[in-house]
PDB file of N, CA and C in Angstrom:
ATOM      1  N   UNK A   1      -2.282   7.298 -20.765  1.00  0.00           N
ATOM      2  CA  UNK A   1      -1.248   7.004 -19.801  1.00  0.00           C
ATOM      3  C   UNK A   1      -0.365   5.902 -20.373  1.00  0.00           C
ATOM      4  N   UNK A   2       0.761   6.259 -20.539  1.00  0.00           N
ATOM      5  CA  UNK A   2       2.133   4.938 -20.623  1.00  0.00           C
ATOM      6  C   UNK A   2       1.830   3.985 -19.866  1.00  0.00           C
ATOM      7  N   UNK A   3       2.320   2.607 -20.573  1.00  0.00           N
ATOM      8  CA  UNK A   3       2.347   1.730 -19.823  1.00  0.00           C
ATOM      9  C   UNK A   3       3.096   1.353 -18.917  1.00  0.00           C
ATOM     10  N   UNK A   4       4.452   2.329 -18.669  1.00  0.00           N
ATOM     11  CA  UNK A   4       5.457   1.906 -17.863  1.00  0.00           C
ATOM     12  C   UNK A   4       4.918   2.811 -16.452  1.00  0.00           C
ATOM     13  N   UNK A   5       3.360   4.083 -16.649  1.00  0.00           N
ATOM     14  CA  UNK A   5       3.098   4.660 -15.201  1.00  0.00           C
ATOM     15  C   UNK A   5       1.963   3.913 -14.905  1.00  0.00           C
ATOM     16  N   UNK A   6       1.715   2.243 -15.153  1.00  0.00           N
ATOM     17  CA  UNK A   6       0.327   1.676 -14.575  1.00  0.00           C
ATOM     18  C   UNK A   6       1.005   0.824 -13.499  1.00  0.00           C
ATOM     19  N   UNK A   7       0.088   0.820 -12.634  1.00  0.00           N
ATOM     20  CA  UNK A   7       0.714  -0.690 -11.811  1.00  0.00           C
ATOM     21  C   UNK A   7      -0.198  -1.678 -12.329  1.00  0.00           C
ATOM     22  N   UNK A   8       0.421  -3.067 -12.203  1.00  0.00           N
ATOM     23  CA  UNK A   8       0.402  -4.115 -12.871  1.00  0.00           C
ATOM     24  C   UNK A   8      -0.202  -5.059 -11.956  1.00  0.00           C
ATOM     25  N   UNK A   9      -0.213  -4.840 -10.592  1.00  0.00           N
ATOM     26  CA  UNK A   9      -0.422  -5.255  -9.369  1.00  0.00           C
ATOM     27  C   UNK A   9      -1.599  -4.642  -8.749  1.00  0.00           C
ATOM     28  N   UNK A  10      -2.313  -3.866  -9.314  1.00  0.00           N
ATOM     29  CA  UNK A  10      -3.071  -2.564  -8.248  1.00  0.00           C
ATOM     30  C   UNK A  10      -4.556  -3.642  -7.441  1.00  0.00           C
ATOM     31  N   UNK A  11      -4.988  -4.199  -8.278  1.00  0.00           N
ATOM     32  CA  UNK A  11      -5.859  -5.057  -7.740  1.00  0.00           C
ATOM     33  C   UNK A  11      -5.445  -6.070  -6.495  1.00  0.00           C
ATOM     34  N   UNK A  12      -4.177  -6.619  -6.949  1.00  0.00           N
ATOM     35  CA  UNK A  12      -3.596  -7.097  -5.346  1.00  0.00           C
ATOM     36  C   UNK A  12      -3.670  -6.036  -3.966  1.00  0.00           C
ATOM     37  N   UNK A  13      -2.772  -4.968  -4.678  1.00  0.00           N
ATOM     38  CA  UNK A  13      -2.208  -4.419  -4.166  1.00  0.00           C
ATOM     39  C   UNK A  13      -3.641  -3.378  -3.168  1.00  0.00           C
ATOM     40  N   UNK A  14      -4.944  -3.558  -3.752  1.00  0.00           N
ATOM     41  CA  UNK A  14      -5.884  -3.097  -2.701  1.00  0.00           C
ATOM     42  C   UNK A  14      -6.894  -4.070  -2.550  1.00  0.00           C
ATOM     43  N   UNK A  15      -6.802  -5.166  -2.537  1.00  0.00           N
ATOM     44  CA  UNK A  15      -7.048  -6.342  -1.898  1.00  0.00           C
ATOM     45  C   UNK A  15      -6.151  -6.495  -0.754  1.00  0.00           C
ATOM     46  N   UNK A  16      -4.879  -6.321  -0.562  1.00  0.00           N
ATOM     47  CA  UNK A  16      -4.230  -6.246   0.887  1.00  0.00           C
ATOM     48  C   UNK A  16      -4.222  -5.292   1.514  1.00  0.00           C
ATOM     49  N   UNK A  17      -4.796  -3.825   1.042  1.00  0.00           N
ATOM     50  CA  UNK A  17      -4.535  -2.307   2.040  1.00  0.00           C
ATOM     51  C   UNK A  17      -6.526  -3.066   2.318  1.00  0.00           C
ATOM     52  N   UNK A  18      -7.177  -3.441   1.489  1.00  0.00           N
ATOM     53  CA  UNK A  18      -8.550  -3.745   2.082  1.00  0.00           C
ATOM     54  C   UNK A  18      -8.416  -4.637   3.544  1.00  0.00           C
ATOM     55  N   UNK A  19      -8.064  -5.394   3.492  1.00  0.00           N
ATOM     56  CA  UNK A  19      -7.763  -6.812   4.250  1.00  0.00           C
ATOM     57  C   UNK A  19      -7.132  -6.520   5.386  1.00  0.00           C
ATOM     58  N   UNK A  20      -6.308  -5.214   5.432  1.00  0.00           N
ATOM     59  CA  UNK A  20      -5.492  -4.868   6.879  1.00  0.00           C
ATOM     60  C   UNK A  20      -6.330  -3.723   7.070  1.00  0.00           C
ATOM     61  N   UNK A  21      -6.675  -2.920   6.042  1.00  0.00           N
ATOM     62  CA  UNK A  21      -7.826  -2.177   6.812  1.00  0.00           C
ATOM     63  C   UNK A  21      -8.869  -2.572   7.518  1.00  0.00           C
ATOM     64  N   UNK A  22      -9.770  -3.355   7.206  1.00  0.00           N
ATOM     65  CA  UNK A  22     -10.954  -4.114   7.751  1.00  0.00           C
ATOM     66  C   UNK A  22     -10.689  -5.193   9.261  1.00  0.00           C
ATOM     67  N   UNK A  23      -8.846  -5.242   9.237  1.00  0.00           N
ATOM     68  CA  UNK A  23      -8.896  -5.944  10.126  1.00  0.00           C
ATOM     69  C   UNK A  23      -8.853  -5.041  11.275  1.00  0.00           C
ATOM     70  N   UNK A  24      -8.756  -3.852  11.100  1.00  0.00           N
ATOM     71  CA  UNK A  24      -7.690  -3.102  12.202  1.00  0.00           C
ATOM     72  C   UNK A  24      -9.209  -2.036  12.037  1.00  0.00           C
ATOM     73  N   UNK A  25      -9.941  -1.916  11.484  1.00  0.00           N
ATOM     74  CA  UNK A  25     -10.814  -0.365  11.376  1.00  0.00           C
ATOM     75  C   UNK A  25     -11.432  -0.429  13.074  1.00  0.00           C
ATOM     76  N   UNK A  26     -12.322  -1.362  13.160  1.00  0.00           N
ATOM     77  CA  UNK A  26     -13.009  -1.320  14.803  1.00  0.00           C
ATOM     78  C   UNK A  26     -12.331  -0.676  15.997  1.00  0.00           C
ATOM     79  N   UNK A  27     -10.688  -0.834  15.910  1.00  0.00           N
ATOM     80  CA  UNK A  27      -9.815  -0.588  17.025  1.00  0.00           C
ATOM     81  C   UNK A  27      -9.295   0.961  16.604  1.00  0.00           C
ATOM     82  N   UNK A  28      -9.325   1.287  15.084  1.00  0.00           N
ATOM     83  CA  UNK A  28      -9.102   2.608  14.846  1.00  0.00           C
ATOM     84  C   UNK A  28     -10.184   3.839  15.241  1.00  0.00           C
ATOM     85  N   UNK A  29     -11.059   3.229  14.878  1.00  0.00           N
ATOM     86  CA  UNK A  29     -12.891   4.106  14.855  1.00  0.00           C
ATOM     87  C   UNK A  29     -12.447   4.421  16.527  1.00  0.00           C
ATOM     88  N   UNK A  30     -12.209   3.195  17.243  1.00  0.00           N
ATOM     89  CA  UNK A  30     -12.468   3.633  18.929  1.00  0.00           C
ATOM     90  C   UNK A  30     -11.093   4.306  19.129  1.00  0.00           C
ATOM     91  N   UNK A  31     -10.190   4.462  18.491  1.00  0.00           N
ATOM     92  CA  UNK A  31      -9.151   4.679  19.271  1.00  0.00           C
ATOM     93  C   UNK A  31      -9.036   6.355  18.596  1.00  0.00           C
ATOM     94  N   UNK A  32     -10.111   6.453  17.357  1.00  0.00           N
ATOM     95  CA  UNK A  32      -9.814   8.200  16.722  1.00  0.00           C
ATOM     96  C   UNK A  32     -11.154   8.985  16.948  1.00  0.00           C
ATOM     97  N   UNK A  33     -12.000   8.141  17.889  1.00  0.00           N
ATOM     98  CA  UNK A  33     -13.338   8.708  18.087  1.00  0.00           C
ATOM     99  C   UNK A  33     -14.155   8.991  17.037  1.00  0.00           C
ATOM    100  N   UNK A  34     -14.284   8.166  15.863  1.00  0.00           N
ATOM    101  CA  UNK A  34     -14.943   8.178  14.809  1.00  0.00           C
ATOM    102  C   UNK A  34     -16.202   7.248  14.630  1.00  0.00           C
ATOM    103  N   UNK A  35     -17.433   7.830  14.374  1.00  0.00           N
ATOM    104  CA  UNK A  35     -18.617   6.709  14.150  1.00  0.00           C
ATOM    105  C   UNK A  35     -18.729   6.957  12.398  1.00  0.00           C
ATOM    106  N   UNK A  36     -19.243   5.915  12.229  1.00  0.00           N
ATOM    107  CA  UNK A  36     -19.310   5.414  10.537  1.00  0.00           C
ATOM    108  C   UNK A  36     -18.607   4.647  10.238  1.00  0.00           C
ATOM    109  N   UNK A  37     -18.722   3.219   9.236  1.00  0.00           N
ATOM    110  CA  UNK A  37     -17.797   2.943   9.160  1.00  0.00           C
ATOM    111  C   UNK A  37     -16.877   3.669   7.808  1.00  0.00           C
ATOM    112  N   UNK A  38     -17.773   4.451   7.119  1.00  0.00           N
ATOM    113  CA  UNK A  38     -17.317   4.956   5.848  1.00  0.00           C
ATOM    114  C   UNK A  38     -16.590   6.249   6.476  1.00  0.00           C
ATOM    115  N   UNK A  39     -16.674   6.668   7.362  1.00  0.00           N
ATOM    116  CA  UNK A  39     -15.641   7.748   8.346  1.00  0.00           C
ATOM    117  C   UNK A  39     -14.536   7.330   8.411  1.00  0.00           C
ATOM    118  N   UNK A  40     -15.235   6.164   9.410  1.00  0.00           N
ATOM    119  CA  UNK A  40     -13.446   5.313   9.365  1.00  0.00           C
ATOM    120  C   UNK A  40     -12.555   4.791   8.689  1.00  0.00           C
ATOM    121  N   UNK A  41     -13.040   4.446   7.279  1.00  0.00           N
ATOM    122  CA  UNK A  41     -12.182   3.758   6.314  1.00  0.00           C
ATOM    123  C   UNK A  41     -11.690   4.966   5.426  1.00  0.00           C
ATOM    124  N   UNK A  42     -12.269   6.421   5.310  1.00  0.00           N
ATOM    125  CA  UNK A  42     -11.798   7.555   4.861  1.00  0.00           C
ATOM    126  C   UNK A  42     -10.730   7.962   5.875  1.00  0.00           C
ATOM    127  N   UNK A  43     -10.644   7.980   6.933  1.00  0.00           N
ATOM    128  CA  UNK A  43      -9.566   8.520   8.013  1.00  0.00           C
ATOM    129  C   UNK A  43      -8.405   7.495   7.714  1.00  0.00           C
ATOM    130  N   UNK A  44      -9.162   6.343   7.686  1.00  0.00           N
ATOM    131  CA  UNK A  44      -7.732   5.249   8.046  1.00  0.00           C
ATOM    132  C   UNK A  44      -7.238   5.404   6.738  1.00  0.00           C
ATOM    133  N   UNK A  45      -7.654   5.341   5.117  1.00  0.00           N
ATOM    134  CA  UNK A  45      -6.831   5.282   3.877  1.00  0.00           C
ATOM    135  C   UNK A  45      -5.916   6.681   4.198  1.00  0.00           C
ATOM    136  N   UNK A  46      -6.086   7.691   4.706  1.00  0.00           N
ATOM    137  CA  UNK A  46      -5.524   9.137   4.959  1.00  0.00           C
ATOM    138  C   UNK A  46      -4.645   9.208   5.420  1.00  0.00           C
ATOM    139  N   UNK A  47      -4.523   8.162   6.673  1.00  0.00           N
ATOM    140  CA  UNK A  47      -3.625   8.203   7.519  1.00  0.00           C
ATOM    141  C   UNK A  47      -2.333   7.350   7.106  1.00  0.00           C
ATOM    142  N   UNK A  48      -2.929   6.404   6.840  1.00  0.00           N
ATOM    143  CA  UNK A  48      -2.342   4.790   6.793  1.00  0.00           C
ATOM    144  C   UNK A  48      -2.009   4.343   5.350  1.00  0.00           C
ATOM    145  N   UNK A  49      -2.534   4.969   4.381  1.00  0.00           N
ATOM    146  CA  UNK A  49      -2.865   4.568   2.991  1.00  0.00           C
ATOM    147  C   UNK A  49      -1.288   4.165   2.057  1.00  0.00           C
ATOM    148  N   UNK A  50      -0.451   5.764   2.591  1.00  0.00           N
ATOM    149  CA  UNK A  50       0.779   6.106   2.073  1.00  0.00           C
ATOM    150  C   UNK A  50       1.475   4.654   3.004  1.00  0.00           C
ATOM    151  N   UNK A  51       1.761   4.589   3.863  1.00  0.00           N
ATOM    152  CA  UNK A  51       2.630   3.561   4.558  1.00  0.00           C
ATOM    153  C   UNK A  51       2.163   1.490   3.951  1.00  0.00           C
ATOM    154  N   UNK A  52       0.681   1.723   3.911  1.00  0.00           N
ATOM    155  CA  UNK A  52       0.637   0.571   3.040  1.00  0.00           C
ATOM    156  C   UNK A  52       0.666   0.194   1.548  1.00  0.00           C
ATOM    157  N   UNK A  53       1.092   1.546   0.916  1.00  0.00           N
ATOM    158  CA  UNK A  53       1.986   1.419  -0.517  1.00  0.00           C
ATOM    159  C   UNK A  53       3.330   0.626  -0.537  1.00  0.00           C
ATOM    160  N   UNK A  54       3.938   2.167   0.415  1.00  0.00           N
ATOM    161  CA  UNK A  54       5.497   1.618   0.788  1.00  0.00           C
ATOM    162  C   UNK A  54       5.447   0.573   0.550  1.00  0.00           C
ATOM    163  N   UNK A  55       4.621  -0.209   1.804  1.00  0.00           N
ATOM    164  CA  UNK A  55       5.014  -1.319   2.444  1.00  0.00           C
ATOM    165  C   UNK A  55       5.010  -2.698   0.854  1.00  0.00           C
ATOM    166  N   UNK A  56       3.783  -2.947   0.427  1.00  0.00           N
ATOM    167  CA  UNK A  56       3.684  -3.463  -0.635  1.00  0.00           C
ATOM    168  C   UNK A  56       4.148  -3.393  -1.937  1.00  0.00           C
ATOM    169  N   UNK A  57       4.534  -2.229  -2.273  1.00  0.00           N
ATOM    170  CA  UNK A  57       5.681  -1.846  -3.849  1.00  0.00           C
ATOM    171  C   UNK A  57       6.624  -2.089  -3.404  1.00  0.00           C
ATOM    172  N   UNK A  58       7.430  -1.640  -1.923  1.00  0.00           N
ATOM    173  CA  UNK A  58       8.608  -1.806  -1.437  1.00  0.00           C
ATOM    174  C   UNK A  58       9.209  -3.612  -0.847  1.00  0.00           C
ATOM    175  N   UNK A  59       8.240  -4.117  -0.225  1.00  0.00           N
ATOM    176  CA  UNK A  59       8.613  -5.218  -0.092  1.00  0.00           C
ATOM    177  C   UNK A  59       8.065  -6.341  -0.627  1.00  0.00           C
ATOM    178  N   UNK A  60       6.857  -6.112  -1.185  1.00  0.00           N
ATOM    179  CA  UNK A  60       5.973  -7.478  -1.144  1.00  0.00           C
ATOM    180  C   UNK A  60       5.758  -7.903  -2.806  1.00  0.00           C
ATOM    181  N   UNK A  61       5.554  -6.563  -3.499  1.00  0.00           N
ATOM    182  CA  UNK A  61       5.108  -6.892  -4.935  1.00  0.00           C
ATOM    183  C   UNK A  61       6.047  -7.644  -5.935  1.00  0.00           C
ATOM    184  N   UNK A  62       5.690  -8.575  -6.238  1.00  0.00           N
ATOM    185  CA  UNK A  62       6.406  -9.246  -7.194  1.00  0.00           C
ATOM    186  C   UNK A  62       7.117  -8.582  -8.900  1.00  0.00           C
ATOM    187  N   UNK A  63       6.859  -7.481  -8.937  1.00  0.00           N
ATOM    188  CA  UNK A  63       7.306  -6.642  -9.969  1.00  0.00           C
ATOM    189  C   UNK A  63       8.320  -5.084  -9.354  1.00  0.00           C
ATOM    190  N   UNK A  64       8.429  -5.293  -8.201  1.00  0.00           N
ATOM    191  CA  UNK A  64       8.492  -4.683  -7.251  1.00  0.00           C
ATOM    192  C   UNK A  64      10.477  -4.173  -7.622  1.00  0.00           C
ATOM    193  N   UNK A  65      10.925  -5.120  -8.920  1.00  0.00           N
ATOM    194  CA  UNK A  65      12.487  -5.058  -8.975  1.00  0.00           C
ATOM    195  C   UNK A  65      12.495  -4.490 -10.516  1.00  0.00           C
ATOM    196  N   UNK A  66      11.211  -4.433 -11.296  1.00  0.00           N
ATOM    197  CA  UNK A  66      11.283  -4.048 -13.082  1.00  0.00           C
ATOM    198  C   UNK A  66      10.536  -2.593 -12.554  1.00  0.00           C
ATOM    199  N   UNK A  67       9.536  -2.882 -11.842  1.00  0.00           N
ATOM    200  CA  UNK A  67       8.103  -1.442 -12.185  1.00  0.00           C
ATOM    201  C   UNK A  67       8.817  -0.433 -11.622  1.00  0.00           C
ATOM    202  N   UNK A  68       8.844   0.679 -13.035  1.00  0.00           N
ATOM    203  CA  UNK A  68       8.985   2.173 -12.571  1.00  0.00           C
ATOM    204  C   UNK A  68       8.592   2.923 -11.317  1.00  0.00           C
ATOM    205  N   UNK A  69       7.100   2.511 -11.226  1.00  0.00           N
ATOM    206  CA  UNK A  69       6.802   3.019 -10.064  1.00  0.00           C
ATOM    207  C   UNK A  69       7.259   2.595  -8.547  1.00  0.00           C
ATOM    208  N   UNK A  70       7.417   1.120  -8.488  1.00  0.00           N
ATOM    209  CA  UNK A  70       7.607   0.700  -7.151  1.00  0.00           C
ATOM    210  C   UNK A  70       8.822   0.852  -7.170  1.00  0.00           C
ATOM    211  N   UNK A  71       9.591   0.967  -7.657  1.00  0.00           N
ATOM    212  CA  UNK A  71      11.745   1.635  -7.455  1.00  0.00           C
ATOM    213  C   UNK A  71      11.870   2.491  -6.411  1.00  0.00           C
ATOM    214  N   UNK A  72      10.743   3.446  -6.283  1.00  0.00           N
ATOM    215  CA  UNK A  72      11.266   4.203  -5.346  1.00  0.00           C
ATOM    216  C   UNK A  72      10.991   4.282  -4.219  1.00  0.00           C
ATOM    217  N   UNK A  73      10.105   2.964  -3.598  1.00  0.00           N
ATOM    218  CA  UNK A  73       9.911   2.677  -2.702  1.00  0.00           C
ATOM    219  C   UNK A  73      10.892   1.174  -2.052  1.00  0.00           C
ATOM    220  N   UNK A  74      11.593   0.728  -2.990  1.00  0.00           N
ATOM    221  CA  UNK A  74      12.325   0.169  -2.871  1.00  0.00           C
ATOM    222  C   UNK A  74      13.860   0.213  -1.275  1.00  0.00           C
ATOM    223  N   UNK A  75      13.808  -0.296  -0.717  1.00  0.00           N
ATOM    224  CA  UNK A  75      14.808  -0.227   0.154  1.00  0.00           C
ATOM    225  C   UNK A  75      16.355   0.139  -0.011  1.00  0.00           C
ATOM    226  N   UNK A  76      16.950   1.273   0.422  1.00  0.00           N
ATOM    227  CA  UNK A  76      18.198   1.876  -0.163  1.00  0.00           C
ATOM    228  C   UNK A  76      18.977   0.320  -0.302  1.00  0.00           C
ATOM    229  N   UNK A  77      19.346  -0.777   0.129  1.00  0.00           N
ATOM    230  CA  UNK A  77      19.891  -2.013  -0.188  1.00  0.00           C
ATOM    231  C   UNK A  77      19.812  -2.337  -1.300  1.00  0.00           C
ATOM    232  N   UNK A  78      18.000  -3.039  -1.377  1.00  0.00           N
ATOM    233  CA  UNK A  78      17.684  -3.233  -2.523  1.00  0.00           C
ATOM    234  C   UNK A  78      17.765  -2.896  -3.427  1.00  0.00           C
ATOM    235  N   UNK A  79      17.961  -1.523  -3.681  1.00  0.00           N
ATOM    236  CA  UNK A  79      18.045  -0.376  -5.022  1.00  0.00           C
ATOM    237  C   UNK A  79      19.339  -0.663  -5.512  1.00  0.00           C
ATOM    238  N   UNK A  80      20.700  -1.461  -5.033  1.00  0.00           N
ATOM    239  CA  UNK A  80      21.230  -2.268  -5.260  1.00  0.00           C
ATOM    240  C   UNK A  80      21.757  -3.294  -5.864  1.00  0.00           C
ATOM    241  N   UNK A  81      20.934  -3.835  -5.444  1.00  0.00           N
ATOM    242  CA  UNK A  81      20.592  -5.374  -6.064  1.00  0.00           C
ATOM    243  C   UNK A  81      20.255  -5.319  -7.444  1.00  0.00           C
ATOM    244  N   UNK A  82      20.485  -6.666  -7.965  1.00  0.00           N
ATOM    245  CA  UNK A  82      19.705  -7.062  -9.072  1.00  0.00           C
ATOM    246  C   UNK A  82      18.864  -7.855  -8.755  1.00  0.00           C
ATOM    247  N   UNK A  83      17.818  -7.969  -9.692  1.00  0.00           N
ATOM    248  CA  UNK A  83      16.722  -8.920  -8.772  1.00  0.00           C
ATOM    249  C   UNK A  83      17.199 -10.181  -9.326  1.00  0.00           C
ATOM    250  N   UNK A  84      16.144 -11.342  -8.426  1.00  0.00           N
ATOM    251  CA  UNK A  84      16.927 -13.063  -9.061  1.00  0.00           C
ATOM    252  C   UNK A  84      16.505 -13.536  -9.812  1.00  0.00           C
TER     253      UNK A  84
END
């Protein structure tokens, strides 16, 4: 694999989909009628997984204005910009 298709970030970047998962799983499990918690953290990455990429390549990652990959999650504005 090229180095321009790795993320550079990925260890952050599921250290924070961990951290909002775990905060939110208890209220998901009851609210999707799921027992396990390994049920629930398979449903919730499924559901939720794609939107907490976005969210982190698109707004949060600090490479988020060079990396190939996170560009296209980038905000039509931002795509814009130059970064600072």
């Amino acid at each position: 694999m090229s180095d321009e298709n790795t993320c550079k970030q990925l260890a952050t970047l599921l250290k924070v989909e961990t951290a909002v998962m775990l905060k939110h799983l208890a209220n998901h499990k009851w609210f999707q009628h799921i027992e396990g918690e390994n049920n629930g953290m398979i449903d919730f990455v499924e559901k939720y997984g794609w939107i907490m990429r976005e969210m982190y390549c698109g707004f949060s990652c600090p490479d988020r204005f060079t990396c190939p990959l996170a560009k296209e999650y980038l905000p039509k504005e931002e795509k814009r910009k130059e970064p600072e």
